[in-house]
PDB file of N, CA and C in Angstrom:
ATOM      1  N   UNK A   1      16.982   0.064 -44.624  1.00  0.00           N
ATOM      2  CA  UNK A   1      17.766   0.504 -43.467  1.00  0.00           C
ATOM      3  C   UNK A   1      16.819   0.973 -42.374  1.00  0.00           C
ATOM      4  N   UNK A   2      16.922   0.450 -40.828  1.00  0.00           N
ATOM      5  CA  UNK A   2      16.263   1.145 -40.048  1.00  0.00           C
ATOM      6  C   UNK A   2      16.963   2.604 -39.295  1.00  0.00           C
ATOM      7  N   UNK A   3      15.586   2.857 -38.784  1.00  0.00           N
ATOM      8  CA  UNK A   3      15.737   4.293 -38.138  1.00  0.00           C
ATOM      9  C   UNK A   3      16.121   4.357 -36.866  1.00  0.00           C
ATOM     10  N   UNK A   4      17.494   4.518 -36.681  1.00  0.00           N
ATOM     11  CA  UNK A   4      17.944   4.639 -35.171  1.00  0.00           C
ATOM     12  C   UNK A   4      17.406   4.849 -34.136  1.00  0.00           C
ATOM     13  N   UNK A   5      15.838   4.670 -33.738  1.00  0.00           N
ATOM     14  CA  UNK A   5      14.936   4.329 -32.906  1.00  0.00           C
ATOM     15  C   UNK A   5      14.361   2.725 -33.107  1.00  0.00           C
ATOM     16  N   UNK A   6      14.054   2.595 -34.162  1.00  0.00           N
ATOM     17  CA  UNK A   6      14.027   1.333 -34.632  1.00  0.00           C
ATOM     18  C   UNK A   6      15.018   0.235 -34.038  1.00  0.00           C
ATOM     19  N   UNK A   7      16.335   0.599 -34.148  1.00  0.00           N
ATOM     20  CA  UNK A   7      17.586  -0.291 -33.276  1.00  0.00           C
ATOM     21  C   UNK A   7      17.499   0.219 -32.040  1.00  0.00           C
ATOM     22  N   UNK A   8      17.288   1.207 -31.435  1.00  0.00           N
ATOM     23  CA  UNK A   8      16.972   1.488 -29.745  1.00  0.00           C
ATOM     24  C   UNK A   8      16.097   0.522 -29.630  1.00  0.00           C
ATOM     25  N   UNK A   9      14.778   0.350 -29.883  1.00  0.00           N
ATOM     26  CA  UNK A   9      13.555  -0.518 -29.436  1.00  0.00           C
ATOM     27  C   UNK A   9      14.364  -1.977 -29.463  1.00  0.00           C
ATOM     28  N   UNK A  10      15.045  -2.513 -30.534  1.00  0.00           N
ATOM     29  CA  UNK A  10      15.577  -3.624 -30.636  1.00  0.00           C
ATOM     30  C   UNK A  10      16.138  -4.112 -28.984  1.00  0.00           C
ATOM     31  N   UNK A  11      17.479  -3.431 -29.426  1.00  0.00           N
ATOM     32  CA  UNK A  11      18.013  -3.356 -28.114  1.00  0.00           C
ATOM     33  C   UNK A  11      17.668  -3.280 -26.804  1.00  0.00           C
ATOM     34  N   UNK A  12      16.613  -2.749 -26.456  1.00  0.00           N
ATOM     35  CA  UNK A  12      16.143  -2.533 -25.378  1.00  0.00           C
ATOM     36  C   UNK A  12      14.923  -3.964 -25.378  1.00  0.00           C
ATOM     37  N   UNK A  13      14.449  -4.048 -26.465  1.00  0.00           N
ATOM     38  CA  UNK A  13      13.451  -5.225 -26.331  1.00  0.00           C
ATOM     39  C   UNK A  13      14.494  -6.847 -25.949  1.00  0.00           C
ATOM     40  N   UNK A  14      15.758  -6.853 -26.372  1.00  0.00           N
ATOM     41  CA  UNK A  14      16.273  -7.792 -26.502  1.00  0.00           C
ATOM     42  C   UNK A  14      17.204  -7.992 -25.265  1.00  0.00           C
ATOM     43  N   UNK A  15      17.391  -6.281 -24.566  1.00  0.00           N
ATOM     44  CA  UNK A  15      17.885  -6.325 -23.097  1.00  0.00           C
ATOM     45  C   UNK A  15      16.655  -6.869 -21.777  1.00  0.00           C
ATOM     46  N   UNK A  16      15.480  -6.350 -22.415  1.00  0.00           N
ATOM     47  CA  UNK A  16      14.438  -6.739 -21.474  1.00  0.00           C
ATOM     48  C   UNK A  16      14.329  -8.813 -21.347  1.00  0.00           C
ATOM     49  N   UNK A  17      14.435  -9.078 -22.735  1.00  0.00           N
ATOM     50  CA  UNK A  17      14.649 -10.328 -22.503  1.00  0.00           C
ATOM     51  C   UNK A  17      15.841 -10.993 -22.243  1.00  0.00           C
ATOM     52  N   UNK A  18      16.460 -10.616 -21.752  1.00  0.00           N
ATOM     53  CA  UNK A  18      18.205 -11.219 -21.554  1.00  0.00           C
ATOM     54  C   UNK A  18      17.830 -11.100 -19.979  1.00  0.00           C
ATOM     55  N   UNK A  19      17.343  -9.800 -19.652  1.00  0.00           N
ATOM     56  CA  UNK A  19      17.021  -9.472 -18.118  1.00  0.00           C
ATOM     57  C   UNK A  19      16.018 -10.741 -17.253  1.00  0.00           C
ATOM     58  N   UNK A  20      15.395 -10.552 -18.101  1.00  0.00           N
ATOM     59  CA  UNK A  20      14.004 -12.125 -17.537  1.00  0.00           C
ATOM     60  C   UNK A  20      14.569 -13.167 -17.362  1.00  0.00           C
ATOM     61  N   UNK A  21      16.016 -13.697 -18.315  1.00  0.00           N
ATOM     62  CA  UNK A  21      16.521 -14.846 -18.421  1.00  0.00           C
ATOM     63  C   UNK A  21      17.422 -15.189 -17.174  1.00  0.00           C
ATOM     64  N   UNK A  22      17.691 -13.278 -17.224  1.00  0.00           N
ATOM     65  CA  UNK A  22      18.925 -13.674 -15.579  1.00  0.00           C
ATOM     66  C   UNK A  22      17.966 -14.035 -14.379  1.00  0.00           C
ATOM     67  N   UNK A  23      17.309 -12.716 -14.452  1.00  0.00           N
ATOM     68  CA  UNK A  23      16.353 -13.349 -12.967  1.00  0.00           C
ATOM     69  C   UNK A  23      15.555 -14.324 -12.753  1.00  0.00           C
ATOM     70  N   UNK A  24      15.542 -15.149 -14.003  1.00  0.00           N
ATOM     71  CA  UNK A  24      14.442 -16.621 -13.828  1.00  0.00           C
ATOM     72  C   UNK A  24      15.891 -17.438 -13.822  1.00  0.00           C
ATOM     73  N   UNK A  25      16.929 -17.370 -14.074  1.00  0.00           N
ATOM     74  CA  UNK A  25      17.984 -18.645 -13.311  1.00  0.00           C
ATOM     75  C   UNK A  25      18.315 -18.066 -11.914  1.00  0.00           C
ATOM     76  N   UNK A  26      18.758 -16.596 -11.730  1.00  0.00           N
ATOM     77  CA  UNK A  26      19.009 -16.533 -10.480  1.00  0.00           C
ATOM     78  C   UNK A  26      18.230 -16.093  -9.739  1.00  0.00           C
ATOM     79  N   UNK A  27      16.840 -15.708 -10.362  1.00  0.00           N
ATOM     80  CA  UNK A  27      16.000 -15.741  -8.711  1.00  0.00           C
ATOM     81  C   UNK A  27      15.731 -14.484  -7.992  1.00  0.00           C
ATOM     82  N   UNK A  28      16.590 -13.523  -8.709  1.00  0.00           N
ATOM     83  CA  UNK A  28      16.693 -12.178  -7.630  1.00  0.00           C
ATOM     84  C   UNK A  28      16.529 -11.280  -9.117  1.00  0.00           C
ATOM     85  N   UNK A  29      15.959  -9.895  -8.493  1.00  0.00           N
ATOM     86  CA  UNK A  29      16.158  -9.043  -9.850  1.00  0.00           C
ATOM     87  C   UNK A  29      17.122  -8.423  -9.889  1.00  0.00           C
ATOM     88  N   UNK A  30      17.122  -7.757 -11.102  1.00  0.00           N
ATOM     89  CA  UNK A  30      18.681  -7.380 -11.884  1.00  0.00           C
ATOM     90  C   UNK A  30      18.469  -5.912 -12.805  1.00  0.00           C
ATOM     91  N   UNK A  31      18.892  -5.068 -12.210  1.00  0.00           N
ATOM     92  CA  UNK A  31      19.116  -3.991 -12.611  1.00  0.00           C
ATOM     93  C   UNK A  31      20.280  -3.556 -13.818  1.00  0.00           C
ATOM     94  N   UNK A  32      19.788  -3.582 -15.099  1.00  0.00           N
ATOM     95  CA  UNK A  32      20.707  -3.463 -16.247  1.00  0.00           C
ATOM     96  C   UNK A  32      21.162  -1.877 -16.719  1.00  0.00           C
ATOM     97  N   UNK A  33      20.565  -1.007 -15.954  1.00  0.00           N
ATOM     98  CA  UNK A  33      20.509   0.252 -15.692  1.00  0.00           C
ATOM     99  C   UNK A  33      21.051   0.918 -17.542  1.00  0.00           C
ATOM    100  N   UNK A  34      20.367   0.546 -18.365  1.00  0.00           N
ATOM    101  CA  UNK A  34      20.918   0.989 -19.997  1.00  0.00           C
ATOM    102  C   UNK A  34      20.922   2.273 -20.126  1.00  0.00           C
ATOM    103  N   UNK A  35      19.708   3.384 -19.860  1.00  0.00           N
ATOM    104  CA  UNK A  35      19.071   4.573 -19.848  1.00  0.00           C
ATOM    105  C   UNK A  35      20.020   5.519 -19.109  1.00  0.00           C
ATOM    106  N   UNK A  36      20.129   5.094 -17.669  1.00  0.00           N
ATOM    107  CA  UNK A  36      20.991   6.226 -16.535  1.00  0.00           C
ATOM    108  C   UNK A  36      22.695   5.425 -16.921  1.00  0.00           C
ATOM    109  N   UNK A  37      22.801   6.921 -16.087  1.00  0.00           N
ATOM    110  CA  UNK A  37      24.379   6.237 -16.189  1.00  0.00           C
ATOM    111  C   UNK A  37      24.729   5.469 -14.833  1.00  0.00           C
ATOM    112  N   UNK A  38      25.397   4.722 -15.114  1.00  0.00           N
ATOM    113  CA  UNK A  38      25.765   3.844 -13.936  1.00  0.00           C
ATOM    114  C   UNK A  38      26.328   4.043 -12.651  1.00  0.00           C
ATOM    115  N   UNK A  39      25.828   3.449 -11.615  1.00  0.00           N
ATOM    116  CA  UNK A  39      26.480   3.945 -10.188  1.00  0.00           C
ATOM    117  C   UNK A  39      27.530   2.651  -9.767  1.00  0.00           C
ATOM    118  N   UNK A  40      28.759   3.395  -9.600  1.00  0.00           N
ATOM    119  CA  UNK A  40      29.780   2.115  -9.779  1.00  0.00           C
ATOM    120  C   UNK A  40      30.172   2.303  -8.257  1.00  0.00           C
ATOM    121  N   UNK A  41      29.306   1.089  -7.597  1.00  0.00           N
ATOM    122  CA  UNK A  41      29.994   1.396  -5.931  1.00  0.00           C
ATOM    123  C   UNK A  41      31.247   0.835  -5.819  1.00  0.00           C
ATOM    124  N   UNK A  42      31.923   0.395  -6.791  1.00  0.00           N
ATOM    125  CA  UNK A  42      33.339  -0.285  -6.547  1.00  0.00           C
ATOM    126  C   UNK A  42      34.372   0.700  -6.447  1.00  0.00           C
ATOM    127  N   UNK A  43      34.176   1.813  -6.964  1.00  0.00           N
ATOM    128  CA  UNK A  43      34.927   3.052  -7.158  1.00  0.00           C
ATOM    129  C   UNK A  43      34.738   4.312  -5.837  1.00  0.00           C
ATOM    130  N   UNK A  44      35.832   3.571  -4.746  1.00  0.00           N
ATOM    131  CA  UNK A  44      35.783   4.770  -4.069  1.00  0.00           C
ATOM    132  C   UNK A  44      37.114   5.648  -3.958  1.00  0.00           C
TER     133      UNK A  44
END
């Protein structure tokens, strides 16, 4: 069984590469913001 840092690193290693994948089709970077909490400008 891993150590619930062990699955953080996962996750985050496997968000970093999902992230590369968006911005090498679309070109622009991409803020996946996992860590902070999210700023939802749709919500006014």
């Amino acid at each position: 069984m891993e150590s619930p840092g062990e699955t953080v690193r996962k996750v985050l290693l496997n968000a970093a590469h999902i992230r590369g994948s968006i911005e090498g089709i679309s070109g622009t970077d991409v803020d996946l913001n996992l860590l902070e909490e999210g700023n939802n400008e749709e919500e006014e």
